[in-house]
N, C-alpha and C. Protein backbone atom coordinates (compact mmCIF):
# COMPACT_ATOMS: atom_id res chain seq x y z
N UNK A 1 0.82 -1.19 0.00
CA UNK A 1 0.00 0.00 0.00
C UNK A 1 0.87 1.25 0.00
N UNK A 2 2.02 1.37 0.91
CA UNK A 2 2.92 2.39 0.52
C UNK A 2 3.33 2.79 -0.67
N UNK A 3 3.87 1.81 -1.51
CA UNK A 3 4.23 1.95 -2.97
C UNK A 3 2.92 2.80 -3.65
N UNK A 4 1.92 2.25 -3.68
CA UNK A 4 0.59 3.19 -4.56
C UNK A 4 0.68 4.84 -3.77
N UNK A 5 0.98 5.18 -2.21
CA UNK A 5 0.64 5.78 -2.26
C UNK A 5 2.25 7.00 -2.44
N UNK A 6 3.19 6.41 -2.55
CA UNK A 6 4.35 6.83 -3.14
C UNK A 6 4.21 7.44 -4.50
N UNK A 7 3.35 6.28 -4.94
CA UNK A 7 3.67 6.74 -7.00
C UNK A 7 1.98 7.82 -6.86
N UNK A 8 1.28 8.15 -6.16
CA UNK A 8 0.30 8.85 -5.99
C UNK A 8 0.59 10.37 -5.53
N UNK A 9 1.67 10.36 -4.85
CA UNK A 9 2.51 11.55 -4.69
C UNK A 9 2.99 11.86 -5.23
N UNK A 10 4.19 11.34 -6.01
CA UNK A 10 5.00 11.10 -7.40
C UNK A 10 4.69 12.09 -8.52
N UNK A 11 3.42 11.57 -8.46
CA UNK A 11 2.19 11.83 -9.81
C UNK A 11 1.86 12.97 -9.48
N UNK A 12 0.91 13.75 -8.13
CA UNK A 12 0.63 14.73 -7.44
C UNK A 12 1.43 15.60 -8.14
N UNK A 13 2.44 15.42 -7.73
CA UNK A 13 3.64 16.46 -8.07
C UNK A 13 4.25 16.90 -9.04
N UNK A 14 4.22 16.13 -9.67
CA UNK A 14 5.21 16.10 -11.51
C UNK A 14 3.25 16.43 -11.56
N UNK A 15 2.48 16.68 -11.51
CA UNK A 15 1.22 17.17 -12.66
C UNK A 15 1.38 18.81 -11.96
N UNK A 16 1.59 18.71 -10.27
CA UNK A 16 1.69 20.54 -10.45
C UNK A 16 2.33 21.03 -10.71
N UNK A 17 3.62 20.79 -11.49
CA UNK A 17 4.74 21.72 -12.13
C UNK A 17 5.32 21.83 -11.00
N UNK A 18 6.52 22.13 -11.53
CA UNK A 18 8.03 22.48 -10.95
C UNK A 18 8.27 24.50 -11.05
N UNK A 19 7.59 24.64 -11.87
CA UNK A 19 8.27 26.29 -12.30
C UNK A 19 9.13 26.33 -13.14
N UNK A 20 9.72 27.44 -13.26
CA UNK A 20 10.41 27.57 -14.58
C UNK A 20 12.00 27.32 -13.92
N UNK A 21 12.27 27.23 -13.10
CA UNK A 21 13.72 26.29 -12.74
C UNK A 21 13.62 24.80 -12.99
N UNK A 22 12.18 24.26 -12.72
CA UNK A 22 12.45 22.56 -13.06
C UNK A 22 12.42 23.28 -14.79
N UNK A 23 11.53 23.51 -15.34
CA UNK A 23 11.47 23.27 -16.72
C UNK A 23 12.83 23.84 -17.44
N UNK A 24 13.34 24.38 -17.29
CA UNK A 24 14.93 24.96 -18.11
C UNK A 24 16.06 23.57 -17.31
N UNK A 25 15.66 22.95 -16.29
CA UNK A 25 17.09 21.70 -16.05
C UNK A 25 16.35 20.72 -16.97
N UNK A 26 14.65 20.71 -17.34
CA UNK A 26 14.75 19.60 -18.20
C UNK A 26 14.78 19.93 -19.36
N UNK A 27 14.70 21.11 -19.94
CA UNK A 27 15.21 21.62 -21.46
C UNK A 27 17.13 21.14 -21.28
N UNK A 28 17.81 21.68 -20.40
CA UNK A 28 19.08 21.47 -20.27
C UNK A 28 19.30 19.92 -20.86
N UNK A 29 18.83 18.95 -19.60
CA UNK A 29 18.51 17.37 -19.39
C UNK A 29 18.76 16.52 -20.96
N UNK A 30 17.44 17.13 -21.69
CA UNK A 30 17.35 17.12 -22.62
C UNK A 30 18.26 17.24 -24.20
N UNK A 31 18.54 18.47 -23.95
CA UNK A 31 19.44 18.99 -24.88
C UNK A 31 20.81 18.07 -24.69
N UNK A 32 21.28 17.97 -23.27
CA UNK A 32 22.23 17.07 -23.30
C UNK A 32 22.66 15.52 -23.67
N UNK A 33 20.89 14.83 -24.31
CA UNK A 33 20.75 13.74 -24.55
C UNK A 33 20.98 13.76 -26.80
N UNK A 34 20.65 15.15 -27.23
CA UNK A 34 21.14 15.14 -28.44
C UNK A 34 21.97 15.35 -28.90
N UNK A 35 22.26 13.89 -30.20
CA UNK A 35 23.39 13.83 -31.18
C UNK A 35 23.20 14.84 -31.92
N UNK A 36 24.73 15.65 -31.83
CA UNK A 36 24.69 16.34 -33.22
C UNK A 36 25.16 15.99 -34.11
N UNK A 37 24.86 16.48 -35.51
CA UNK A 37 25.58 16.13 -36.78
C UNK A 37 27.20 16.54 -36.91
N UNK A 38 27.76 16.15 -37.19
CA UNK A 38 29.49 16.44 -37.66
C UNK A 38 29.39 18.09 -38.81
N UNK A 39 30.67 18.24 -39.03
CA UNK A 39 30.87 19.10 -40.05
C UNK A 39 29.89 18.07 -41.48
N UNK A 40 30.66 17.94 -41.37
CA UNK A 40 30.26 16.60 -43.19
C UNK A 40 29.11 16.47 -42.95
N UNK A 41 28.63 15.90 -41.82
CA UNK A 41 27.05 14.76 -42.43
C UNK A 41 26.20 16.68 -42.54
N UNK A 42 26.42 17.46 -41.55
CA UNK A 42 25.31 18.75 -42.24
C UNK A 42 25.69 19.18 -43.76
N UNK A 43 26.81 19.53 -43.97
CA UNK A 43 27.15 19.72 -45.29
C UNK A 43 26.45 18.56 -46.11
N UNK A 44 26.55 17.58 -46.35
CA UNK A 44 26.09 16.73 -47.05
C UNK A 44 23.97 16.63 -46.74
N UNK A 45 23.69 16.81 -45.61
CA UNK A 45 22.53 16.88 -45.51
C UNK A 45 21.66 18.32 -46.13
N UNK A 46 22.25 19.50 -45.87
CA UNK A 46 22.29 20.41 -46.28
C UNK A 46 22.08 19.94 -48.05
N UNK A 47 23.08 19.59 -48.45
CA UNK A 47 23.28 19.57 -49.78
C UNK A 47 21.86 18.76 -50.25
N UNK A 48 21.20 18.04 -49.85
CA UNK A 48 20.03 16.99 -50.02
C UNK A 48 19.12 17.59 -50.07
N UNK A 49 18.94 18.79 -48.61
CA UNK A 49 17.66 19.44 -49.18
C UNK A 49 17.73 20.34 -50.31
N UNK A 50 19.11 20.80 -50.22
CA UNK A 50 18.80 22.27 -51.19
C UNK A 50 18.57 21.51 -52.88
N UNK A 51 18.87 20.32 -53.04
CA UNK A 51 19.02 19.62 -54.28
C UNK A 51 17.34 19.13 -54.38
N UNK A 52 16.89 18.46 -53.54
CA UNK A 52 15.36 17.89 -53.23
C UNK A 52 14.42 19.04 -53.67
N UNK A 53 14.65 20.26 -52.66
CA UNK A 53 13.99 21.56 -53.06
C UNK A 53 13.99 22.07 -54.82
N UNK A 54 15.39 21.70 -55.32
CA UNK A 54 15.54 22.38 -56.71
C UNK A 54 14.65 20.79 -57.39
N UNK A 55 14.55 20.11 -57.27
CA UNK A 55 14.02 19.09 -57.78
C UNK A 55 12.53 19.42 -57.98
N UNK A 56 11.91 19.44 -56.73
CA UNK A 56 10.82 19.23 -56.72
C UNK A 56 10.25 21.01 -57.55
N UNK A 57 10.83 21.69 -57.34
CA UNK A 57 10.78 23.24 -57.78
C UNK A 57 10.57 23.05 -59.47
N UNK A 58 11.62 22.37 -60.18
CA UNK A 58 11.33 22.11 -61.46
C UNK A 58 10.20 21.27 -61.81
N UNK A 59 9.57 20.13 -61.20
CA UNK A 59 8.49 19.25 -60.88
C UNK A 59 7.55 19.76 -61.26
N UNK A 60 7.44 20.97 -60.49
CA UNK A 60 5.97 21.78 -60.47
C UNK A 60 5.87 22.88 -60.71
N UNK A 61 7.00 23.05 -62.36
CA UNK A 61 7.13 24.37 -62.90
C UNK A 61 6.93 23.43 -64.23
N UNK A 62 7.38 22.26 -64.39
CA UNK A 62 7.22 21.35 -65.47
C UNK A 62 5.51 21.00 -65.54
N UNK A 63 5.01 20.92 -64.80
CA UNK A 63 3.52 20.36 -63.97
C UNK A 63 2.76 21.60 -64.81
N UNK A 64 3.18 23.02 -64.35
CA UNK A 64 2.48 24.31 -64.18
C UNK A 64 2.20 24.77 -65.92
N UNK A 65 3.38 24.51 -65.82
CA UNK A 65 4.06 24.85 -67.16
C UNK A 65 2.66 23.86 -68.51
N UNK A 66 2.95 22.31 -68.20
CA UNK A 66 1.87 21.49 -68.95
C UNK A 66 0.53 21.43 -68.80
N UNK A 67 -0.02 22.51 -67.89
CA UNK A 67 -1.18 22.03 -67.66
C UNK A 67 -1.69 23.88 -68.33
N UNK A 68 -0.65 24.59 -68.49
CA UNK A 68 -0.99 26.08 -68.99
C UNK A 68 -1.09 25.82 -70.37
N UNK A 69 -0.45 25.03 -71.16
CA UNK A 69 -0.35 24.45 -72.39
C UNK A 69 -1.61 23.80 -72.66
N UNK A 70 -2.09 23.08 -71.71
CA UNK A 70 -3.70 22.20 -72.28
C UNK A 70 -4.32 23.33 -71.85
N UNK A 71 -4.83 24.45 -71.37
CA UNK A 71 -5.90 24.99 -70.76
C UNK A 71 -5.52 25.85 -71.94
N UNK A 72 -4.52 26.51 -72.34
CA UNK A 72 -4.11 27.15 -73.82
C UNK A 72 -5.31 26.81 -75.22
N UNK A 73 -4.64 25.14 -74.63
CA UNK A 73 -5.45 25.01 -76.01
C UNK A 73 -6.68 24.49 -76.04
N UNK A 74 -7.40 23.76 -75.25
CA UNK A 74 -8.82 23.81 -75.13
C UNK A 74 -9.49 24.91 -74.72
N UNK A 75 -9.34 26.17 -73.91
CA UNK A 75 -9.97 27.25 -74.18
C UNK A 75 -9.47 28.19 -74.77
N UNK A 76 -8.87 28.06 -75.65
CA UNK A 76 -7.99 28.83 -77.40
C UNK A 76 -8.13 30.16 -76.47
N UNK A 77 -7.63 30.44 -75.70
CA UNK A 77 -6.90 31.65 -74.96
C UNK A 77 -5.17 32.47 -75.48
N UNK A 78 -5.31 33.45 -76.01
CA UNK A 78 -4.00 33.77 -76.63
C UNK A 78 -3.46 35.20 -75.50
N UNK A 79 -2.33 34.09 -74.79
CA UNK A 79 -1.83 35.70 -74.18
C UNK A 79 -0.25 36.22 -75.01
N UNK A 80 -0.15 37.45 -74.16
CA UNK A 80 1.14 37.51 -74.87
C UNK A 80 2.23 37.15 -74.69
């Protein structure tokens, strides 16, 4: 019966907050549990999006581009 009413306190407590001193040691806590990337793997990750981005950018300029071409010509619209 002690144990329930241990983890009932436990609980009590961690639900009324700590304040903003517990919450910045567990932002700290935290932060200290993440891997960072190296020089290289960001450079190289870096390089993925900015390549993904130019990818998909032509995608849906190619897309934009073919679908201005059919609407061209089934509603015989002439711009300049």
């Amino acid at each position: 019966m002690a144990n329930k009413d241990q983890v009932k306190k436990a609980t009590a407590k961690a639900k009324k907050g700590g304040g903003a001193k517990e919450y910045f040691k567990g932002i700290k806590l935290e932060m200290s549990k993440v891997v960072w990337p190296t020089k290289k793997e960001l450079g190289s990750f870096t390089a993925v999006v900015i390549a993904t981005c130019a990818v998909f950018a032509l995608g849906f300029w190619l897309i934009d581009t073919g679908f201005l071409a059919v609407l061209r010509e089934v509603l015989d619209i002439k711009l300049n």
